[in-house]
N, C-alpha and C. Protein backbone atom coordinates (compact mmCIF):
# COMPACT_ATOMS: atom_id res chain seq x y z
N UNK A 1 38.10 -20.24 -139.91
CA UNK A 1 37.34 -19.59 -138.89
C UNK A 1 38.20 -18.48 -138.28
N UNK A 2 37.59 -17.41 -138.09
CA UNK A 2 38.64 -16.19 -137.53
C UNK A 2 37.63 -15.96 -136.13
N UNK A 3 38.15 -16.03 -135.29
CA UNK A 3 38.17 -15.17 -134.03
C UNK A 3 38.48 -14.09 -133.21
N UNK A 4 37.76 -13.02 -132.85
CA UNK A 4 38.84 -11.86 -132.59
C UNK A 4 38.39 -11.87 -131.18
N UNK A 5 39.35 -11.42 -130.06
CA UNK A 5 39.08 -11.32 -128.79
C UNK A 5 39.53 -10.10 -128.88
N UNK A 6 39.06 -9.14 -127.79
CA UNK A 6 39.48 -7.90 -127.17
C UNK A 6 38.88 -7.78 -125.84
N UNK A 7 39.83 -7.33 -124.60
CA UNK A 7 39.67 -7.22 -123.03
C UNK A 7 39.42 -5.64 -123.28
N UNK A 8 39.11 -5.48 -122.13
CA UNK A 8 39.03 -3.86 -121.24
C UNK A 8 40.22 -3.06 -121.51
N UNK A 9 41.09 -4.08 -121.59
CA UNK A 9 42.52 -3.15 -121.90
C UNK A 9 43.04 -2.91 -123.06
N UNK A 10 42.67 -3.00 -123.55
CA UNK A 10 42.86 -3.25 -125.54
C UNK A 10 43.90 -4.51 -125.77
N UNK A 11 43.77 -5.26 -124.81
CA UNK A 11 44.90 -6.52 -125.05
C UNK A 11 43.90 -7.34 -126.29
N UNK A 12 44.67 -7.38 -126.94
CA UNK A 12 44.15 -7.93 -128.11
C UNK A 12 44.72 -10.02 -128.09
N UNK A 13 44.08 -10.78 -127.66
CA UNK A 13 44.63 -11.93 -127.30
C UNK A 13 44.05 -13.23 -128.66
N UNK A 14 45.14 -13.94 -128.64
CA UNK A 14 45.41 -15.19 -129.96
C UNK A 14 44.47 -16.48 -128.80
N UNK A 15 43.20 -16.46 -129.24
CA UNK A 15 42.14 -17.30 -128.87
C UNK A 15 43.17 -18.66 -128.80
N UNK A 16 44.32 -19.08 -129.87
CA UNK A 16 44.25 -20.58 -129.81
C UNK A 16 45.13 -20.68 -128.72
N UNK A 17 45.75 -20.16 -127.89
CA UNK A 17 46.76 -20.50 -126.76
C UNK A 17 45.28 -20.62 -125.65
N UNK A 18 45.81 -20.89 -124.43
CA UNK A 18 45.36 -20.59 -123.07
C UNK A 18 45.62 -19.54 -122.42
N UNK A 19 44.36 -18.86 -122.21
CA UNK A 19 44.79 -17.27 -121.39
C UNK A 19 43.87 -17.85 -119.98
N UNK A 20 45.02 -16.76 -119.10
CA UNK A 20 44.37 -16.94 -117.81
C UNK A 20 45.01 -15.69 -117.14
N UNK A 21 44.10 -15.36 -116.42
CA UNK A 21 44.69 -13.99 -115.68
C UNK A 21 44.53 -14.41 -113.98
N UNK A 22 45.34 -14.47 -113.05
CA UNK A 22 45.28 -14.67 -111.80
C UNK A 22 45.16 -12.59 -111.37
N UNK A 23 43.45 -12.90 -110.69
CA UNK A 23 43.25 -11.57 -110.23
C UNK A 23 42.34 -11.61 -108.71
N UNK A 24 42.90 -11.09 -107.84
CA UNK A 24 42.02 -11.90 -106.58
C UNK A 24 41.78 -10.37 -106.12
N UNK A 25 40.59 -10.15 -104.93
CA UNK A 25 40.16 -9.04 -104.76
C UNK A 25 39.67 -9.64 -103.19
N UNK A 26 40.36 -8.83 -102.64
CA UNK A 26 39.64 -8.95 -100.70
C UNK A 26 38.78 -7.83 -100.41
N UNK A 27 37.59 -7.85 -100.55
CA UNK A 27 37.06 -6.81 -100.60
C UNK A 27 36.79 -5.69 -101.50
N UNK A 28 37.11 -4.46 -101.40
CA UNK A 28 37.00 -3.17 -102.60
C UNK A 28 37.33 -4.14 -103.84
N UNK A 29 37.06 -3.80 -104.79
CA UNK A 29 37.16 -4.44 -106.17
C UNK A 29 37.64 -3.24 -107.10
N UNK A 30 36.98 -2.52 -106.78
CA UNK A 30 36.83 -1.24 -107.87
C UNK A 30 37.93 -0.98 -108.49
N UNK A 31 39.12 -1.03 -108.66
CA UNK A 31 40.55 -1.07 -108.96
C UNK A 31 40.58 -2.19 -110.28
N UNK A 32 39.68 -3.14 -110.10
CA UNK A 32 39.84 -4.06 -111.04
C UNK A 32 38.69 -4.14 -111.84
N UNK A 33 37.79 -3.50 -111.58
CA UNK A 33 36.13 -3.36 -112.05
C UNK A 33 36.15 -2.24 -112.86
N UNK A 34 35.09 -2.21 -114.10
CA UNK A 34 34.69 -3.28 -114.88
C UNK A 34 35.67 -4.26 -115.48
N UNK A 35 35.76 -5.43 -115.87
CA UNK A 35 36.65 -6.50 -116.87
C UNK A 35 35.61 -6.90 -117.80
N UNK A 36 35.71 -6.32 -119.07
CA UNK A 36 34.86 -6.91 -120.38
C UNK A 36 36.32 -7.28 -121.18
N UNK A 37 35.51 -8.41 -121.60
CA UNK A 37 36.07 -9.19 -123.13
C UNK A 37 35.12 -9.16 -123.66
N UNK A 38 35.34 -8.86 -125.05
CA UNK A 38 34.34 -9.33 -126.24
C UNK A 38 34.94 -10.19 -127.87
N UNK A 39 34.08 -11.20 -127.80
CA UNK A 39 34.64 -11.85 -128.54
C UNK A 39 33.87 -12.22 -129.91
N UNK A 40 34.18 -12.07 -131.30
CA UNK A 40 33.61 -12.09 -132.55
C UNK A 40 33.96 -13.42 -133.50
N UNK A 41 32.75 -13.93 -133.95
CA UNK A 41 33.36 -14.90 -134.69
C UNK A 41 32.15 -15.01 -135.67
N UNK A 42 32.55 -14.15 -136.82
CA UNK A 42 31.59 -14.53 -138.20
C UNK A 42 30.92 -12.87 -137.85
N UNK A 43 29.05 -13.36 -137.57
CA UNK A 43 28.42 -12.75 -137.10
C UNK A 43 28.28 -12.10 -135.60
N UNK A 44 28.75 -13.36 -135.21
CA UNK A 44 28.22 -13.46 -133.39
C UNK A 44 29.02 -12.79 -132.77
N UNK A 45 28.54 -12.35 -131.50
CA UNK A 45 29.63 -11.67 -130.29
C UNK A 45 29.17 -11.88 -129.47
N UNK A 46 30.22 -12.19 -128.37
CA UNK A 46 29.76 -13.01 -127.17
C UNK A 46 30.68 -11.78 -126.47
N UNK A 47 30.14 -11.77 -124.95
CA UNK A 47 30.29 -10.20 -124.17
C UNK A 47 30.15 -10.96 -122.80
N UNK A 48 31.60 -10.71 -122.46
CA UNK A 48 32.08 -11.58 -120.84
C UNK A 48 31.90 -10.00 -119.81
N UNK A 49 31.61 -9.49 -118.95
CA UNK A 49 31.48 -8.89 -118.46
C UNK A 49 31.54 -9.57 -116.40
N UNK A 50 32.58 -8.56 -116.07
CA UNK A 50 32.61 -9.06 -114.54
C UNK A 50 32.50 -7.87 -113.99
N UNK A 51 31.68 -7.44 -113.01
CA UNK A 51 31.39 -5.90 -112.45
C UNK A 51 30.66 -5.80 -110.89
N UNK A 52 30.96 -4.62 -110.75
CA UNK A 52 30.20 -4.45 -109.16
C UNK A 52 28.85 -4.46 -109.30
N UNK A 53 27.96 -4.73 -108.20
CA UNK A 53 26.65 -5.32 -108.47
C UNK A 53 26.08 -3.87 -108.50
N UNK A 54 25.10 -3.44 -109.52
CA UNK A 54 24.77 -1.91 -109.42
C UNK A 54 22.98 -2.68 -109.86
N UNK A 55 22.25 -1.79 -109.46
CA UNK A 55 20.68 -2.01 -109.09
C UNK A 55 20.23 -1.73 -111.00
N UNK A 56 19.96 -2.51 -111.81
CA UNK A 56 19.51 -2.41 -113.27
C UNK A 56 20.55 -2.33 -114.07
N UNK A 57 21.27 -2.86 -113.92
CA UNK A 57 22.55 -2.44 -114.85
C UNK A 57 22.19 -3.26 -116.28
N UNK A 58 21.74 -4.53 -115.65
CA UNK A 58 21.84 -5.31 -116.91
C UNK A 58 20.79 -5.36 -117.60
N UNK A 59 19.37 -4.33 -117.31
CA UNK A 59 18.68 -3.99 -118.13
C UNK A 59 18.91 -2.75 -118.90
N UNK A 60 20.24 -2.17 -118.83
CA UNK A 60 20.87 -0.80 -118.85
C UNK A 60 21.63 -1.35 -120.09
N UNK A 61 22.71 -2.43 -119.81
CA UNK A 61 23.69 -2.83 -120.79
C UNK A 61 22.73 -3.96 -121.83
N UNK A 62 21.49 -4.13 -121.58
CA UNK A 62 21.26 -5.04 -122.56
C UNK A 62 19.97 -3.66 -123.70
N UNK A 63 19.93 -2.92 -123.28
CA UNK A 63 19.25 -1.78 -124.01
C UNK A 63 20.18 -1.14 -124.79
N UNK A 64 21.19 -1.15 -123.86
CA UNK A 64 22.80 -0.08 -124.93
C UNK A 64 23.05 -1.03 -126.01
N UNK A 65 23.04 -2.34 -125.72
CA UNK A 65 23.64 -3.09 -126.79
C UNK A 65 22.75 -3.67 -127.65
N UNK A 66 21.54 -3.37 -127.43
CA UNK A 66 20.28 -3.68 -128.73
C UNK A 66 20.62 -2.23 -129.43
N UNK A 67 20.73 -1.18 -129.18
CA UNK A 67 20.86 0.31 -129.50
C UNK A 67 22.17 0.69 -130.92
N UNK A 68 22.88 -0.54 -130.57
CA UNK A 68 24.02 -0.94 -131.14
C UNK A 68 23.85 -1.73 -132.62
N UNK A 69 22.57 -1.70 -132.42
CA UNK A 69 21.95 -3.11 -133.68
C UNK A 69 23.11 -3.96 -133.38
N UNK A 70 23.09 -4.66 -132.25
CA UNK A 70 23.35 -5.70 -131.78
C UNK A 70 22.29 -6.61 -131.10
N UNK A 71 21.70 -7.80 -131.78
CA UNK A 71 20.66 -8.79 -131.49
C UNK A 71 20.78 -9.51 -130.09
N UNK A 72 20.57 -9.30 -129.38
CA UNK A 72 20.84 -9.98 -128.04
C UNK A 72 19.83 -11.86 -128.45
N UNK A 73 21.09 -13.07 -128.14
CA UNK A 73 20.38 -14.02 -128.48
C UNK A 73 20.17 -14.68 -127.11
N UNK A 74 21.30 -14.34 -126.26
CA UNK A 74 21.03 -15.51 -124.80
C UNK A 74 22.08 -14.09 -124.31
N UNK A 75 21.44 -14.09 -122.94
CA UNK A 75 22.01 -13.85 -121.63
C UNK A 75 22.40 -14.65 -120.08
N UNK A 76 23.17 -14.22 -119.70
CA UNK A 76 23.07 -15.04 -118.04
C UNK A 76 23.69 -13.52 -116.85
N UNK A 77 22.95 -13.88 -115.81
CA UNK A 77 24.19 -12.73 -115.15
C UNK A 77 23.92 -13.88 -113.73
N UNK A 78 25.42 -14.01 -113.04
CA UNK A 78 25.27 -14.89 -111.98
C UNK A 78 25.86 -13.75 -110.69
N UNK A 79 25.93 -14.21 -109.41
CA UNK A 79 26.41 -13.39 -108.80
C UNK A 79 28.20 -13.89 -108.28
N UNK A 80 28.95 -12.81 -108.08
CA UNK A 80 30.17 -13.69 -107.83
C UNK A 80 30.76 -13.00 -106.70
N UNK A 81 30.98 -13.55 -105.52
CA UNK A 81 30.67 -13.04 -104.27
C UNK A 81 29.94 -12.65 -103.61
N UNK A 82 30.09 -11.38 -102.87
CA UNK A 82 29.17 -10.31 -102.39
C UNK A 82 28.76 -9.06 -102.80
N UNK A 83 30.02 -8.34 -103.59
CA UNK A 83 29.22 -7.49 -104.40
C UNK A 83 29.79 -7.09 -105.60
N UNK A 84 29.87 -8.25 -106.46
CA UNK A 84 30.34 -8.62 -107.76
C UNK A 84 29.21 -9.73 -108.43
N UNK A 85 29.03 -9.34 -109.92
CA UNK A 85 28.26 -10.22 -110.40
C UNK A 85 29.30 -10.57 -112.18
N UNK A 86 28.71 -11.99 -112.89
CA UNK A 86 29.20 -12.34 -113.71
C UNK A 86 28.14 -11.70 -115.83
N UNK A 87 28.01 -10.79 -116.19
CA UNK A 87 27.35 -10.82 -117.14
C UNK A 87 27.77 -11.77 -118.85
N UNK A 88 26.70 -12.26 -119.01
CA UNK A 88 27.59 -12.95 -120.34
C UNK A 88 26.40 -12.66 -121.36
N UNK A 89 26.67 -11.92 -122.57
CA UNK A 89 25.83 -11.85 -124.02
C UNK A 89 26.12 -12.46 -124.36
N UNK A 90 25.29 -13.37 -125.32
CA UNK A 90 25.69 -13.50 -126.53
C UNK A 90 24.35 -12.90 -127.53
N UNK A 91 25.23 -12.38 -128.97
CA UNK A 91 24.41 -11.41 -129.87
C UNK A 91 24.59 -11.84 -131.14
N UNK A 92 23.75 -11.28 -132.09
CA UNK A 92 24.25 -11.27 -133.31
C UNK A 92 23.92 -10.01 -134.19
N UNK A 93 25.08 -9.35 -134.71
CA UNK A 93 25.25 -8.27 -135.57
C UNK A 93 23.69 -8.01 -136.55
N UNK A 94 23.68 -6.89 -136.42
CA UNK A 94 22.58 -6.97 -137.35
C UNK A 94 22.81 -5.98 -138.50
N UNK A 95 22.07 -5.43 -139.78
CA UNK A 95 23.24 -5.37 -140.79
C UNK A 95 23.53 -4.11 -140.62
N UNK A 96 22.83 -3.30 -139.57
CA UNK A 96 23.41 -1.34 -139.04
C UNK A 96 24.29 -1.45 -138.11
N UNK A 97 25.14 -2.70 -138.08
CA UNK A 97 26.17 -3.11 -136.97
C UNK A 97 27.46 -2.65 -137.92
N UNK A 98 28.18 -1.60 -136.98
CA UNK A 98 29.48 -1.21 -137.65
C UNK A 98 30.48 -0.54 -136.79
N UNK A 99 30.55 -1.25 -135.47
CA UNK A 99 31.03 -0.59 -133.71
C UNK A 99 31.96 -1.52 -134.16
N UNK A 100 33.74 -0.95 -134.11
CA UNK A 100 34.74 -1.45 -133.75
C UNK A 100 34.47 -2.57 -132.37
N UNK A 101 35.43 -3.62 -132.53
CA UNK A 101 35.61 -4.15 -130.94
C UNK A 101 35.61 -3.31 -130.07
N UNK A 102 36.88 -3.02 -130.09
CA UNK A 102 37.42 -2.21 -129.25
C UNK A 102 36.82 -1.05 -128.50
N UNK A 103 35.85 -0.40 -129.40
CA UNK A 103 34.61 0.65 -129.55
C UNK A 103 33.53 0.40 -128.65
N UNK A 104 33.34 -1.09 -129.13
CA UNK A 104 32.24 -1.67 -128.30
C UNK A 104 32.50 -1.86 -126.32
N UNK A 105 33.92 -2.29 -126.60
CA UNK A 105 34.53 -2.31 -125.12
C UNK A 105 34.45 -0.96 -124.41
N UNK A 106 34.70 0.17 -125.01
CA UNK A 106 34.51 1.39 -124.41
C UNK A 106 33.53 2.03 -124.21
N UNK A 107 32.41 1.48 -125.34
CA UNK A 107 31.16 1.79 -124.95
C UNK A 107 30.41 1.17 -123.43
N UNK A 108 30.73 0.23 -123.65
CA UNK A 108 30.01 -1.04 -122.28
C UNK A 108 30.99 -0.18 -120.91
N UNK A 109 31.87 -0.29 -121.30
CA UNK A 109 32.67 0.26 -120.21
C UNK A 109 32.14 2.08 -119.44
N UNK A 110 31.71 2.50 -120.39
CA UNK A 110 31.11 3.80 -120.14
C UNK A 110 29.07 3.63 -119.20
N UNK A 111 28.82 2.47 -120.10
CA UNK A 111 27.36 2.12 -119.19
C UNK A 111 27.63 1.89 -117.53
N UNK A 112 28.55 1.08 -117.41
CA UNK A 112 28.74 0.71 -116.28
C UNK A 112 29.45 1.36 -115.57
N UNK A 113 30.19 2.51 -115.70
CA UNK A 113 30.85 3.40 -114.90
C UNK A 113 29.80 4.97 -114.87
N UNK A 114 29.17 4.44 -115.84
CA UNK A 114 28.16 6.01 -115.52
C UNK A 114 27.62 5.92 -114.41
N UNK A 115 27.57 7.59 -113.57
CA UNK A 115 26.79 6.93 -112.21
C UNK A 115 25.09 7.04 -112.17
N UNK A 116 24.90 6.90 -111.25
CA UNK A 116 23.66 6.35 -111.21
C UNK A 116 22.71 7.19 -110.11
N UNK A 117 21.65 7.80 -110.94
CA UNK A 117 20.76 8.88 -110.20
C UNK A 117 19.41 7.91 -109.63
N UNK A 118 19.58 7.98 -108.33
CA UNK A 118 18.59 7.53 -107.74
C UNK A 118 17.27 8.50 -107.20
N UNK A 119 16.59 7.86 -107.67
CA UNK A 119 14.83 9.05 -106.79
C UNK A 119 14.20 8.24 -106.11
N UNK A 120 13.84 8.91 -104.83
CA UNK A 120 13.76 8.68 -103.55
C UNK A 120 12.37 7.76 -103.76
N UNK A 121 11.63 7.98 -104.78
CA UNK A 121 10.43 6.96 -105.13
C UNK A 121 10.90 5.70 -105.91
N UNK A 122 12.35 5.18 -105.93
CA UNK A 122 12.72 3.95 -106.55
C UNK A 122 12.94 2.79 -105.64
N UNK A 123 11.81 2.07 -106.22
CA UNK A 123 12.34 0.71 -105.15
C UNK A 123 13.07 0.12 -105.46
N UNK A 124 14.24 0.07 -106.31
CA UNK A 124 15.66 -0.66 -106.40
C UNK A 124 16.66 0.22 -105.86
């Protein structure tokens, strides 16, 4: 079985140890926001995402990543604090799937830092 992990940072990490990152945030976050991992095994990719709470995002990142011929099979997004939320994919490759990890991390990373045009007729 091969596993590949890749973070936000191109840390490329050996799944069979224990990783843990001690990262605490009093307030502003943005310094540490976005944090994606994405992780591959076979077909599947599973997509850890921790980010500031932005109004559609995750109908934003789950459109980019069907766009990707990436199969979206289960989602969750929880909230984590006050204005931080938790996103988690899981997908499966489909056969016009050919986005580096790493690729994929910079892509997601670009959805969620794009800013965001609001019109005055939007109720979110």
């Amino acid at each position: 079985m091969v596993l590949n992990k890749i973070n936000s940072c191109g840390i490329n990490n050996n799944i069979e140890g224990t990783n843990s990152r001690d990262t605490s945030c009093d307030g502003d976050c943005s310094n540490i926001f976005p944090e994606i991992e994405v992780r591959v095994m076979g077909k599947e990719v599973l997509i850890e995402i921790h980010c500031e709470k932005q109004s559609g995002i995750e109908l934003k990142l789950l459109d980019h990543i069907e766009n990707l011929q990436l199969f979206v099979t289960g989602n969750s997004v929880l909230p984590f604090g006050k204005s931080a939320i938790s996103i988690t994919i899981i997908a499966q490759m489909g056969d016009g799937y050919k986005v580096k990890v790493h690729d994929l991390v910079k892509s997601i990373r670009q959805v969620l830092l794009k800013p965001q045009i609001r019109c005055e007729s939007d109720p979110y």
